[in-house]
PDB file of N, CA and C in Angstrom:
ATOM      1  N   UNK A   1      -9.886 -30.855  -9.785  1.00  0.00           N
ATOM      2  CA  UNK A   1      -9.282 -29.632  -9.292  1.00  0.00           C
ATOM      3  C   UNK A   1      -7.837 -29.928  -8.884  1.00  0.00           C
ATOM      4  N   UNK A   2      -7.062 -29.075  -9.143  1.00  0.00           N
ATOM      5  CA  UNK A   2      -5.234 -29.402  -9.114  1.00  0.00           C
ATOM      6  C   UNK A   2      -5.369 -28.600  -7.670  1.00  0.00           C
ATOM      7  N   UNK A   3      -4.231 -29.157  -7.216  1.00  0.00           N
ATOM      8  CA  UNK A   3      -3.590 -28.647  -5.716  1.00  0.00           C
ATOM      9  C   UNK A   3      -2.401 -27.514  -6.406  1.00  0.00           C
ATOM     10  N   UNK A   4      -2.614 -26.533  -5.602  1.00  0.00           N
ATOM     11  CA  UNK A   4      -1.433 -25.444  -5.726  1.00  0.00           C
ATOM     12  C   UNK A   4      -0.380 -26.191  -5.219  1.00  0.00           C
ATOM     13  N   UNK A   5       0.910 -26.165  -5.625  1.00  0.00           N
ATOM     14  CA  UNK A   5       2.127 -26.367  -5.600  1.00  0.00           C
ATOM     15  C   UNK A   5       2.410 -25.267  -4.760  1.00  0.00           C
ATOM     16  N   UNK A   6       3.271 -25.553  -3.726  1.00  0.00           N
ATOM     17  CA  UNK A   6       3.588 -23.928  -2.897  1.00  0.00           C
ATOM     18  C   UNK A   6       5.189 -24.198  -3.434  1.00  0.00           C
ATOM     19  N   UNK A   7       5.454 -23.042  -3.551  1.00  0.00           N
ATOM     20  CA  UNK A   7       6.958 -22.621  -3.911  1.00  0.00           C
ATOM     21  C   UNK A   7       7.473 -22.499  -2.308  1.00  0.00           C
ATOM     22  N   UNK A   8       8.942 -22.207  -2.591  1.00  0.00           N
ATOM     23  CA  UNK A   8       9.773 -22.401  -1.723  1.00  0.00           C
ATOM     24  C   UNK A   8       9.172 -20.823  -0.138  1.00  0.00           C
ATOM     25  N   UNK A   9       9.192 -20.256  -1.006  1.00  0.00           N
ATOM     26  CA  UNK A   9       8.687 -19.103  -0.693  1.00  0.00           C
ATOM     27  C   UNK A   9       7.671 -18.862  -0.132  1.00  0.00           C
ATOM     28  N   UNK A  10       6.576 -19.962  -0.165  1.00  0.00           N
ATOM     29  CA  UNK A  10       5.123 -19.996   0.767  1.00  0.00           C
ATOM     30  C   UNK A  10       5.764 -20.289   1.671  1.00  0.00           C
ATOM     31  N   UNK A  11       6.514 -21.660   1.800  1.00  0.00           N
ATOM     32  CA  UNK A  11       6.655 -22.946   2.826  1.00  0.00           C
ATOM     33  C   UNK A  11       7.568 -21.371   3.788  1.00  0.00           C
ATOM     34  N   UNK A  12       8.516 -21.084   3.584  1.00  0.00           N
ATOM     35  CA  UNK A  12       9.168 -19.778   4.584  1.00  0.00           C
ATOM     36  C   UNK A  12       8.296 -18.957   4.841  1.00  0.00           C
ATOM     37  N   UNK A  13       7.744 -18.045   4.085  1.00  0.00           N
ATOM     38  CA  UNK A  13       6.337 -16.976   4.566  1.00  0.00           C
ATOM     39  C   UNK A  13       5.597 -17.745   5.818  1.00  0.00           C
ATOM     40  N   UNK A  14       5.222 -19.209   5.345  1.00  0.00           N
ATOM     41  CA  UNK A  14       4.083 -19.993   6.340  1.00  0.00           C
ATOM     42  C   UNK A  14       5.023 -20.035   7.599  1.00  0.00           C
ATOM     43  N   UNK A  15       5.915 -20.192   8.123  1.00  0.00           N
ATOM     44  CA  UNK A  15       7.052 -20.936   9.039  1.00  0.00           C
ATOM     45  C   UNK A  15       7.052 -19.514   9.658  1.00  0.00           C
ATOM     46  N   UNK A  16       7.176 -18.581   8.999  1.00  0.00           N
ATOM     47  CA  UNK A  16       7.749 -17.286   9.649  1.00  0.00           C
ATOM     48  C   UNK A  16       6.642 -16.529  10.174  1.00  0.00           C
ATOM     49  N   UNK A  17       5.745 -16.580   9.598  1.00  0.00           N
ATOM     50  CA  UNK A  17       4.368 -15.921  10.193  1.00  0.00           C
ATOM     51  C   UNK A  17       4.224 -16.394  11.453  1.00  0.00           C
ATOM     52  N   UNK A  18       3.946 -17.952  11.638  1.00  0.00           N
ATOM     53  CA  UNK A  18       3.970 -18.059  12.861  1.00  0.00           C
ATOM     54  C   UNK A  18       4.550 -17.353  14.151  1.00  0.00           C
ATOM     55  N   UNK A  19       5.561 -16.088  13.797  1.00  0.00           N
ATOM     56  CA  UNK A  19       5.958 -15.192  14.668  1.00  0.00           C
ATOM     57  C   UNK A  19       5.391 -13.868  14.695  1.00  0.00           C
ATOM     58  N   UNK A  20       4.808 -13.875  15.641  1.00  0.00           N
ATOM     59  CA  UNK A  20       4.312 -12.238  16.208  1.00  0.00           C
ATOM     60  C   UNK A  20       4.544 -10.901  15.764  1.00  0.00           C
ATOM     61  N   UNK A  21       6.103 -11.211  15.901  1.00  0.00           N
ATOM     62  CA  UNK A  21       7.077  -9.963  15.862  1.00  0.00           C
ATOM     63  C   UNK A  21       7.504  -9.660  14.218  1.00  0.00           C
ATOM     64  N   UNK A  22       7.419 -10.638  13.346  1.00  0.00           N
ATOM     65  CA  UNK A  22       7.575 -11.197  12.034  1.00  0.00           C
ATOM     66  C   UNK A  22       6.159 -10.489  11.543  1.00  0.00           C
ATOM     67  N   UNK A  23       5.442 -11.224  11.857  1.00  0.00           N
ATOM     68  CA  UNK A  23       3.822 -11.050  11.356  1.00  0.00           C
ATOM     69  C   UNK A  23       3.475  -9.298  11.101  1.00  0.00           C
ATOM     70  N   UNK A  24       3.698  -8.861  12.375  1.00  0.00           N
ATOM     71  CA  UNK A  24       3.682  -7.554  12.544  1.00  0.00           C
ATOM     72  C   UNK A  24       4.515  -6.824  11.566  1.00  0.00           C
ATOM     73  N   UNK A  25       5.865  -6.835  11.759  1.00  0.00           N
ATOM     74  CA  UNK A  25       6.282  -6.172  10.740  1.00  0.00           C
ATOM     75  C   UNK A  25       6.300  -6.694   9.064  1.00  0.00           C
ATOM     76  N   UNK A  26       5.830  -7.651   8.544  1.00  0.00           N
ATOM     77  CA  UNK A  26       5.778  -8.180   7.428  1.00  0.00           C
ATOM     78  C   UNK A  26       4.020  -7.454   6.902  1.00  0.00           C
ATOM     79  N   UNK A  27       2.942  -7.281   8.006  1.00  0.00           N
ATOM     80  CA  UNK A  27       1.881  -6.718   7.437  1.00  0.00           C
ATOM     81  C   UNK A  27       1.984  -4.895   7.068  1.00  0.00           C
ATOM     82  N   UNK A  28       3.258  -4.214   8.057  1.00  0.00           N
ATOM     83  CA  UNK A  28       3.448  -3.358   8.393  1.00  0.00           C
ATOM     84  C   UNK A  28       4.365  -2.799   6.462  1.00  0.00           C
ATOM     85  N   UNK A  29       4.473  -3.821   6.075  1.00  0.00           N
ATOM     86  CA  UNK A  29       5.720  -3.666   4.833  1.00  0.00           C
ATOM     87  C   UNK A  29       4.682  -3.751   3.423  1.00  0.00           C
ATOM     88  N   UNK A  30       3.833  -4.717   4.162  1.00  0.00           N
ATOM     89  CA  UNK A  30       2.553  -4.951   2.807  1.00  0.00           C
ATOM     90  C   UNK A  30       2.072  -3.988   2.824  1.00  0.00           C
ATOM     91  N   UNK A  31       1.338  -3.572   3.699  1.00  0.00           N
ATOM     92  CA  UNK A  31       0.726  -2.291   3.844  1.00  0.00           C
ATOM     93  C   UNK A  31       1.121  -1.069   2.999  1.00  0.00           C
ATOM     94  N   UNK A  32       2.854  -0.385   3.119  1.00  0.00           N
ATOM     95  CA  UNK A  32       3.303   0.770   2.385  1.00  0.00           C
ATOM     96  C   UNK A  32       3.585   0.027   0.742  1.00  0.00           C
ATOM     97  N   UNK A  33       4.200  -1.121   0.735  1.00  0.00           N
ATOM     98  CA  UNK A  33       4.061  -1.901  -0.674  1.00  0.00           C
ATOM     99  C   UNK A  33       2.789  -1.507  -1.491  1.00  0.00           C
ATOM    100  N   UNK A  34       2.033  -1.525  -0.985  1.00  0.00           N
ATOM    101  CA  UNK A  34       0.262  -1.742  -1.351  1.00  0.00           C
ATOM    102  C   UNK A  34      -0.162   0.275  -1.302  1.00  0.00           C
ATOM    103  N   UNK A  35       0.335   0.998  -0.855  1.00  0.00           N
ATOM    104  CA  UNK A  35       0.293   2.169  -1.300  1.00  0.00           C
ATOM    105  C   UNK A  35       0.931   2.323  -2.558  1.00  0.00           C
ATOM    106  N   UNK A  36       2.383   2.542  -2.369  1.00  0.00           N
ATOM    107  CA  UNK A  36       2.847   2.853  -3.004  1.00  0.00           C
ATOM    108  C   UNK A  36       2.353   2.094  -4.454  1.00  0.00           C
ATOM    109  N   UNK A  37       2.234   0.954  -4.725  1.00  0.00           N
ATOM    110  CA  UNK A  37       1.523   0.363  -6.026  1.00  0.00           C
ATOM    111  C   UNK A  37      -0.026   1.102  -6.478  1.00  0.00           C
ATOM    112  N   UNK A  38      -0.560   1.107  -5.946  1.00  0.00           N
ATOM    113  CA  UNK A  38      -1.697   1.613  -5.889  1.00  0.00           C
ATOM    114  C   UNK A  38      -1.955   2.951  -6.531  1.00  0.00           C
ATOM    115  N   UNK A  39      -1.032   3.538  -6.330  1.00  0.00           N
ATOM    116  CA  UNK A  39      -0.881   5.110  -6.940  1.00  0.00           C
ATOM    117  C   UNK A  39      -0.241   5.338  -8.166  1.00  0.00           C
ATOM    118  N   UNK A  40       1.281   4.262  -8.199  1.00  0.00           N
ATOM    119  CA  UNK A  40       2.254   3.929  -9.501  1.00  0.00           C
ATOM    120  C   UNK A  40       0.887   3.639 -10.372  1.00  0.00           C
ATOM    121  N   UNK A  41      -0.120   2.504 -10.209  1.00  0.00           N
ATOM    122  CA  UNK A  41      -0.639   1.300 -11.213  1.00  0.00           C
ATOM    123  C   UNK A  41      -1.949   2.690 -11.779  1.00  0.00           C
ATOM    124  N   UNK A  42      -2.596   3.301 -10.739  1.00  0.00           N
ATOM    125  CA  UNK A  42      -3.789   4.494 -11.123  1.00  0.00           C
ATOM    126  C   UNK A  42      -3.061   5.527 -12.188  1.00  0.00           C
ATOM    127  N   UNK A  43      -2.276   5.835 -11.765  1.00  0.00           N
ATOM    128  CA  UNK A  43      -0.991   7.161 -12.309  1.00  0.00           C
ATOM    129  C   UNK A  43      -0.745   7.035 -13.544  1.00  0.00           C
ATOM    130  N   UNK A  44      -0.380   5.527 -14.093  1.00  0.00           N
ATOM    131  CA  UNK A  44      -0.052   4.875 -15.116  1.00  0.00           C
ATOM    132  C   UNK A  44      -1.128   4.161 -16.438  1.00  0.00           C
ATOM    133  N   UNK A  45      -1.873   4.072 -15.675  1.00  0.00           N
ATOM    134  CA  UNK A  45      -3.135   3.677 -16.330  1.00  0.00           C
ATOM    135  C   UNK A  45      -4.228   4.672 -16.873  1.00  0.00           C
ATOM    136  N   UNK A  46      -4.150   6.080 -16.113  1.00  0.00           N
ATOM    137  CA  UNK A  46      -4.330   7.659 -16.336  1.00  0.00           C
ATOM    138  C   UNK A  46      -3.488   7.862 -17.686  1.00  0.00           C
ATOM    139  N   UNK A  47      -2.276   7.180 -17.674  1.00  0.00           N
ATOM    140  CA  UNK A  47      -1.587   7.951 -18.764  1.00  0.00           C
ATOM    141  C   UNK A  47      -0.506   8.953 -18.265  1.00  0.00           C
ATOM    142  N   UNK A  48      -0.499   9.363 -17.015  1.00  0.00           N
ATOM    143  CA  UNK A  48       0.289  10.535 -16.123  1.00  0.00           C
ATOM    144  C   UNK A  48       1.901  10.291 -16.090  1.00  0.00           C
ATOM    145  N   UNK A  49       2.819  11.119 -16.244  1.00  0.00           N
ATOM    146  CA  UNK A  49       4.017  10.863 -15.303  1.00  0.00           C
ATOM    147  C   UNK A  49       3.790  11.037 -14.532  1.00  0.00           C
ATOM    148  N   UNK A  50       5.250  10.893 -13.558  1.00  0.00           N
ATOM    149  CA  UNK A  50       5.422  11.386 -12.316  1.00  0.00           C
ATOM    150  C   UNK A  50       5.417  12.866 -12.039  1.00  0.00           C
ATOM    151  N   UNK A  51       6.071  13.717 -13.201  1.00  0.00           N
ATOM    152  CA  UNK A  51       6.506  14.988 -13.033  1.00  0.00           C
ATOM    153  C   UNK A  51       4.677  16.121 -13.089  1.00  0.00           C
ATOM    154  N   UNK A  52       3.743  14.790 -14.406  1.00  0.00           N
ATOM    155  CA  UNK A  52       2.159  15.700 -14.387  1.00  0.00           C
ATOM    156  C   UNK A  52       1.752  15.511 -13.375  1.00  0.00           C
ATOM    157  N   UNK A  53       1.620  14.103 -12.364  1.00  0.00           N
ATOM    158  CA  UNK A  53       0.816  13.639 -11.267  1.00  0.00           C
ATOM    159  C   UNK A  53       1.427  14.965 -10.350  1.00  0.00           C
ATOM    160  N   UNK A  54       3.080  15.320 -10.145  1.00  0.00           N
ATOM    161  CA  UNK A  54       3.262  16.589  -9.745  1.00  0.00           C
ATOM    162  C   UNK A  54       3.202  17.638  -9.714  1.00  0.00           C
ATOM    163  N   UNK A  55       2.621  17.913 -10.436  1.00  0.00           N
ATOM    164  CA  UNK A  55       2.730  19.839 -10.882  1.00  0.00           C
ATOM    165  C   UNK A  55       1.323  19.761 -10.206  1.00  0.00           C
ATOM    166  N   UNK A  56       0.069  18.624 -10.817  1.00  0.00           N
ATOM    167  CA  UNK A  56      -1.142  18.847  -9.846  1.00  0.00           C
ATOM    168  C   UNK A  56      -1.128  18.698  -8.410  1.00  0.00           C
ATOM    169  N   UNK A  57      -0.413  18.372  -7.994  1.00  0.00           N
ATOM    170  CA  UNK A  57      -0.478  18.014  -6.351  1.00  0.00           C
ATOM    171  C   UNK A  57       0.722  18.998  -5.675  1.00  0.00           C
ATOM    172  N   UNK A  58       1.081  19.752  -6.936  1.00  0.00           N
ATOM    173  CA  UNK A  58       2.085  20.799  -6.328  1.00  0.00           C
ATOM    174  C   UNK A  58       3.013  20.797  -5.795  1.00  0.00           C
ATOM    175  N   UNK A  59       3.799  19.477  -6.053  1.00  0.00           N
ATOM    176  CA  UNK A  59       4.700  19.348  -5.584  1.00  0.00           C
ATOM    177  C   UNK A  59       6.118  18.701  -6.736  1.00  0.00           C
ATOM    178  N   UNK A  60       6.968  18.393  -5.909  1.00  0.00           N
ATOM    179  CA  UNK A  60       8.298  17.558  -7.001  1.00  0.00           C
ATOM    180  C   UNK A  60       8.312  16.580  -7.797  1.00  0.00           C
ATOM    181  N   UNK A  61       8.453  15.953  -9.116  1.00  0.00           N
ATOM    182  CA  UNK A  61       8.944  15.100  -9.650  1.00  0.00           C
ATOM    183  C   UNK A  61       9.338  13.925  -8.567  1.00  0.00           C
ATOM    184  N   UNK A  62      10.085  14.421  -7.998  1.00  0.00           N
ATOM    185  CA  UNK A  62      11.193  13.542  -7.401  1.00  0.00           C
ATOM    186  C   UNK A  62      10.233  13.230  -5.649  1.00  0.00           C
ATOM    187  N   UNK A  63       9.627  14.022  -5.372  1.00  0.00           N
ATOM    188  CA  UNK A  63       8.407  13.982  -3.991  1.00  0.00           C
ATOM    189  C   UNK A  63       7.411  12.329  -4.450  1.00  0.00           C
ATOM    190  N   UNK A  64       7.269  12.778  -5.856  1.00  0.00           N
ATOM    191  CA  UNK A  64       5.802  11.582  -5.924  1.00  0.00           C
ATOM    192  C   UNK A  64       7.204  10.329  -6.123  1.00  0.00           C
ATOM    193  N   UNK A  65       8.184  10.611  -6.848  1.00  0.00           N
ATOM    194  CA  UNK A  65       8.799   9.227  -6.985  1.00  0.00           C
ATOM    195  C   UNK A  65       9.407   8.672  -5.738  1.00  0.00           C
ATOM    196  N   UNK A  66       9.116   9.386  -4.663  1.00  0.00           N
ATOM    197  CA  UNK A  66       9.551   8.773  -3.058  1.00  0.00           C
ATOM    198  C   UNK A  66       8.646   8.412  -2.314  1.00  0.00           C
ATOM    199  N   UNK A  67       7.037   9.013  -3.006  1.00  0.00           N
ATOM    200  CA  UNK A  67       5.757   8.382  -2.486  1.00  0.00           C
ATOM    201  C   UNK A  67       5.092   6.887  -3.100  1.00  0.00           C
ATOM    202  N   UNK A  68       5.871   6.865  -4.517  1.00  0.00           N
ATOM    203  CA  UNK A  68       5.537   5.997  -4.938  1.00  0.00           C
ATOM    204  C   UNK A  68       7.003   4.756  -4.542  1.00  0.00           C
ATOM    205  N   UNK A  69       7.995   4.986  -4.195  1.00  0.00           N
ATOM    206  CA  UNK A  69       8.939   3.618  -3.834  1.00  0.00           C
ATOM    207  C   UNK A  69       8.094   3.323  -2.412  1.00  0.00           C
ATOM    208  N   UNK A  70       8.466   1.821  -2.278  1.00  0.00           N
ATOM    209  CA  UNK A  70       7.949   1.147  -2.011  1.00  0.00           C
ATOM    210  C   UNK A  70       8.357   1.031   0.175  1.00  0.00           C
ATOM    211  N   UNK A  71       9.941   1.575  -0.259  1.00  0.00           N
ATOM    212  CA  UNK A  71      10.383   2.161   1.287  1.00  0.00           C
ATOM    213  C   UNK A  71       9.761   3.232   1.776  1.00  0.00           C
ATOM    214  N   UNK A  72       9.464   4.021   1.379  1.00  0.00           N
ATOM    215  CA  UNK A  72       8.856   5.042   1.541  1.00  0.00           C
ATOM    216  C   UNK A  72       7.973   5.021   3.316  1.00  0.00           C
ATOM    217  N   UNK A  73       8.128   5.768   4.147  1.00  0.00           N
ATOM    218  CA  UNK A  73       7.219   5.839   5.112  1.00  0.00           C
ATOM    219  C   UNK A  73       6.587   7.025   5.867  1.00  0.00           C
ATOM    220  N   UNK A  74       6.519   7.845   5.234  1.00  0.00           N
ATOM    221  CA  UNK A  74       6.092   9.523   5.158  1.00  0.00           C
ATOM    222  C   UNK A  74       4.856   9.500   4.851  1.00  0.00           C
ATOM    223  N   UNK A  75       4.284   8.825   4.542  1.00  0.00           N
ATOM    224  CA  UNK A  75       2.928   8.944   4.060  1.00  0.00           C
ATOM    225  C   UNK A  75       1.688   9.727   5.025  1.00  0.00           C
ATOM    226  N   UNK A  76       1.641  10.740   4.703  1.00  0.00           N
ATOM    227  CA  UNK A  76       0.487  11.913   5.238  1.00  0.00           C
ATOM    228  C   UNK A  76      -0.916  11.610   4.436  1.00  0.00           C
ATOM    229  N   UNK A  77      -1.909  11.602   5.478  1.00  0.00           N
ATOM    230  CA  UNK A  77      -3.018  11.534   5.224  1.00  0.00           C
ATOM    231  C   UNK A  77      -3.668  12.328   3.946  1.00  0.00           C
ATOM    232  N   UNK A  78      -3.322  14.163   4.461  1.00  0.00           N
ATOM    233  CA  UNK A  78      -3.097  15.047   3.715  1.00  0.00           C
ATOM    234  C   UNK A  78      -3.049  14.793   2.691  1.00  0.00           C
ATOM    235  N   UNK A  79      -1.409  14.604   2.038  1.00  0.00           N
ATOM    236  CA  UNK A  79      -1.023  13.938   0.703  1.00  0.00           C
ATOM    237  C   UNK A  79      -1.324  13.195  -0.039  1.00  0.00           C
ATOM    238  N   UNK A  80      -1.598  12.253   0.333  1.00  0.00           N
ATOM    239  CA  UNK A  80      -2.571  11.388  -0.068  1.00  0.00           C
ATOM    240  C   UNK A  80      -4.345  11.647  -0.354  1.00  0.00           C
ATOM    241  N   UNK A  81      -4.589  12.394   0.368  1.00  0.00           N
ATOM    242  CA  UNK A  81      -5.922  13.053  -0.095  1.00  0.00           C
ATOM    243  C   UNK A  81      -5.775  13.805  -1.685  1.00  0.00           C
ATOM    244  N   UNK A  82      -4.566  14.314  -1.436  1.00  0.00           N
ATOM    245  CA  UNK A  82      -4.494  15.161  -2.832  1.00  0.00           C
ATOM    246  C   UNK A  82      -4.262  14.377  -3.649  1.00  0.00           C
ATOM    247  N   UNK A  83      -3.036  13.732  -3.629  1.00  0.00           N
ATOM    248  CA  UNK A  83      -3.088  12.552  -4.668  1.00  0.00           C
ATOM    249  C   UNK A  83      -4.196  11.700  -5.090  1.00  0.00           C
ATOM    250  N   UNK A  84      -5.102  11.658  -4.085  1.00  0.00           N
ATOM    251  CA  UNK A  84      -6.348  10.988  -4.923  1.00  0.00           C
ATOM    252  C   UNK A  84      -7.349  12.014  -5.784  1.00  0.00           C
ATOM    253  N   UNK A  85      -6.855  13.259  -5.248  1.00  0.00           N
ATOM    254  CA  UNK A  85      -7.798  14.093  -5.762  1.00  0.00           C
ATOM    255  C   UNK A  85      -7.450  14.477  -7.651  1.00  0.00           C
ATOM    256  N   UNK A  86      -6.065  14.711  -7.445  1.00  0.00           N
ATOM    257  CA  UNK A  86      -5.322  14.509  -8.663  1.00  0.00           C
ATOM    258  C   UNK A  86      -5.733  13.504  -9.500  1.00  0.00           C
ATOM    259  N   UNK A  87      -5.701  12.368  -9.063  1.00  0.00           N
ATOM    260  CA  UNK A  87      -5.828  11.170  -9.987  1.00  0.00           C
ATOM    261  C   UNK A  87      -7.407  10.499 -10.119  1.00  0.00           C
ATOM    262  N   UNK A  88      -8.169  11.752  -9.775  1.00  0.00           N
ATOM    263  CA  UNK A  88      -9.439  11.637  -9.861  1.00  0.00           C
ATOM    264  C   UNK A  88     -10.062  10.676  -9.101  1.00  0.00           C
ATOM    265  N   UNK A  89      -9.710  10.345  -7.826  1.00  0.00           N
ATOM    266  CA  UNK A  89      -9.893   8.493  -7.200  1.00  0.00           C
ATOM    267  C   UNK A  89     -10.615   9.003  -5.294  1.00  0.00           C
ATOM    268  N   UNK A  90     -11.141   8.020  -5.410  1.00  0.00           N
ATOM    269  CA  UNK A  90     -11.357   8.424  -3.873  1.00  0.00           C
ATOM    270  C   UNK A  90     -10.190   7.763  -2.803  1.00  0.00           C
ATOM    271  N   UNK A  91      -9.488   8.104  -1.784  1.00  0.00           N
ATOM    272  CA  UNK A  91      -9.006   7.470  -0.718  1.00  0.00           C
ATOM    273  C   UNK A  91      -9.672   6.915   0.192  1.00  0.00           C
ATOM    274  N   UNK A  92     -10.083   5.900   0.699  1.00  0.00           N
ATOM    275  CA  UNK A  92     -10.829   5.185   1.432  1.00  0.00           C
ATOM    276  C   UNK A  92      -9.234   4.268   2.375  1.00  0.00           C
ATOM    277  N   UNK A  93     -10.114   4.890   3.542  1.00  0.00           N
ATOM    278  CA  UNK A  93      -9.346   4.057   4.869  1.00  0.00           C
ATOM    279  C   UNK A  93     -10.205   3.076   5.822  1.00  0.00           C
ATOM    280  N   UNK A  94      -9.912   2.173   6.223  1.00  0.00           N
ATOM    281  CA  UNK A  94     -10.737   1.019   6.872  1.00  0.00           C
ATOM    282  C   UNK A  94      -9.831   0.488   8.105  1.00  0.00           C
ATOM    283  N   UNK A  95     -10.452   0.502   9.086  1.00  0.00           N
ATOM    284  CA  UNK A  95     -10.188  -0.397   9.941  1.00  0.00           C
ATOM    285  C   UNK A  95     -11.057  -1.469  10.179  1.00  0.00           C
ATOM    286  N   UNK A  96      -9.958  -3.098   9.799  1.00  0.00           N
ATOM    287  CA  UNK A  96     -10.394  -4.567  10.043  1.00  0.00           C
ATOM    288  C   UNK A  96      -9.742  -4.920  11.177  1.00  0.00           C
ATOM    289  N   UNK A  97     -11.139  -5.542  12.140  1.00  0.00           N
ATOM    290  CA  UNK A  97      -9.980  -6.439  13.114  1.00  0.00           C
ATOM    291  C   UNK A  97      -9.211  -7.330  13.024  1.00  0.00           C
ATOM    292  N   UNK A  98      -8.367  -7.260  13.810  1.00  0.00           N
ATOM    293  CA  UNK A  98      -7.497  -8.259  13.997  1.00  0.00           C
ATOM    294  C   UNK A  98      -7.167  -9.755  14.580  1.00  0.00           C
ATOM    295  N   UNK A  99      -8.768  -9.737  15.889  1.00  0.00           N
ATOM    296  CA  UNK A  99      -8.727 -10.629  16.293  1.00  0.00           C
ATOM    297  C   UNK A  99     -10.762 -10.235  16.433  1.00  0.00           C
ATOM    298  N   UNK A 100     -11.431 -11.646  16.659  1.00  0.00           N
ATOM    299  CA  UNK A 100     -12.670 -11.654  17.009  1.00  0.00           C
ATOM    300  C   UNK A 100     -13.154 -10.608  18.346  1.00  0.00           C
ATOM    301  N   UNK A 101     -14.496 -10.082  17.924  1.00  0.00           N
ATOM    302  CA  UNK A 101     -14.678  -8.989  18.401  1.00  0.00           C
ATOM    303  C   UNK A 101     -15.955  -9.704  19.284  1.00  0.00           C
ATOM    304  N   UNK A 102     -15.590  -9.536  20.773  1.00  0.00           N
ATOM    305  CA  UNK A 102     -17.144  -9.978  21.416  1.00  0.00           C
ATOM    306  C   UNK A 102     -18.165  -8.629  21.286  1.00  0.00           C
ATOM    307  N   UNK A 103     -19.295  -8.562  21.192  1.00  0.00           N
ATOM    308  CA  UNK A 103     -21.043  -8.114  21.244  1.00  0.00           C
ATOM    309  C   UNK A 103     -21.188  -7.974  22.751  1.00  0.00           C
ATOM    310  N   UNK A 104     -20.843  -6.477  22.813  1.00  0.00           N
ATOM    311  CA  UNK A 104     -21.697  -5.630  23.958  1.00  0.00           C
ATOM    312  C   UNK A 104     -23.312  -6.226  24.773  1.00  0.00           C
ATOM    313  N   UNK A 105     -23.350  -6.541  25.518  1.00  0.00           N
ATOM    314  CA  UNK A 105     -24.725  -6.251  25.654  1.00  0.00           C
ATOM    315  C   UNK A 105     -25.949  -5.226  25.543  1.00  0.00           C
TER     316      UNK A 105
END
C-alpha cells in the first residue's frame, strides 16, 4: 500500500485548521461550495440550462446563475425546496455534531 504524498496544500489546510476561527469559517465556505456544486453537477447531468432550471422555478436566468456561484450566500430554504423540486431531487438537511454528545440518563 503507497502512502499519499500530501501536496503543499494539505501541509497549510493541516497547520491552519488547527485554528478555531479558520476552521469555522473554512467549513462555513465548504458548506455554500458544496451547494452550489450540487445543483450546477444535478442541473447538468439532467441535461438543463440555467435559463430551463429557471423558467421552472420561476425565476431568472441570471437568479439560478447566482445560486449556483459558489459566493453566493442567499440561500433560502424555500428556494431550494423548489429547486429540488424542479430537478426532480429531494433536499435533505442534517444536523451532525460537532463535538461528542454525552447520554441523558
Amino acid at each position: 500500500m503507497s502512502k499519499k504524498i500530501k501536496t503543499n496544500y494539505d501541509v497549510w489546510r493541516e497547520e491552519n485548521m488547527k485554528d478555531p476561527e479558520f476552521r469555522r469559517l473554512y467549513k462555513e465556505e465548504e458548506a455554500k461550495f458544496s451547494v452550489s456544486q450540487k445543483i450546477r453537477r444535478l442541473r447538468e447531468k439532467l441535461g438543463m440550462t440555467q435559463q430551463s432550471l429557471a423558467k421552472k422555478v420561476k425565476t431568472t436566468q441570471s437568479a439560478i446563475a447566482r445560486i449556483e456561484s459558489t459566493d453566493y450566500e442567499g440561500h433560502s430554504l424555500s428556494k431550494l425546496e423548489e429547486i429540488a423540486k424542479a430537478l426532480g431531487a429531494a433536499l435533505v438537511i442534517d444536523f451532525i455534531p460537532t463535538r461528542k454528545i454525552k447520554k441523558s440518563a
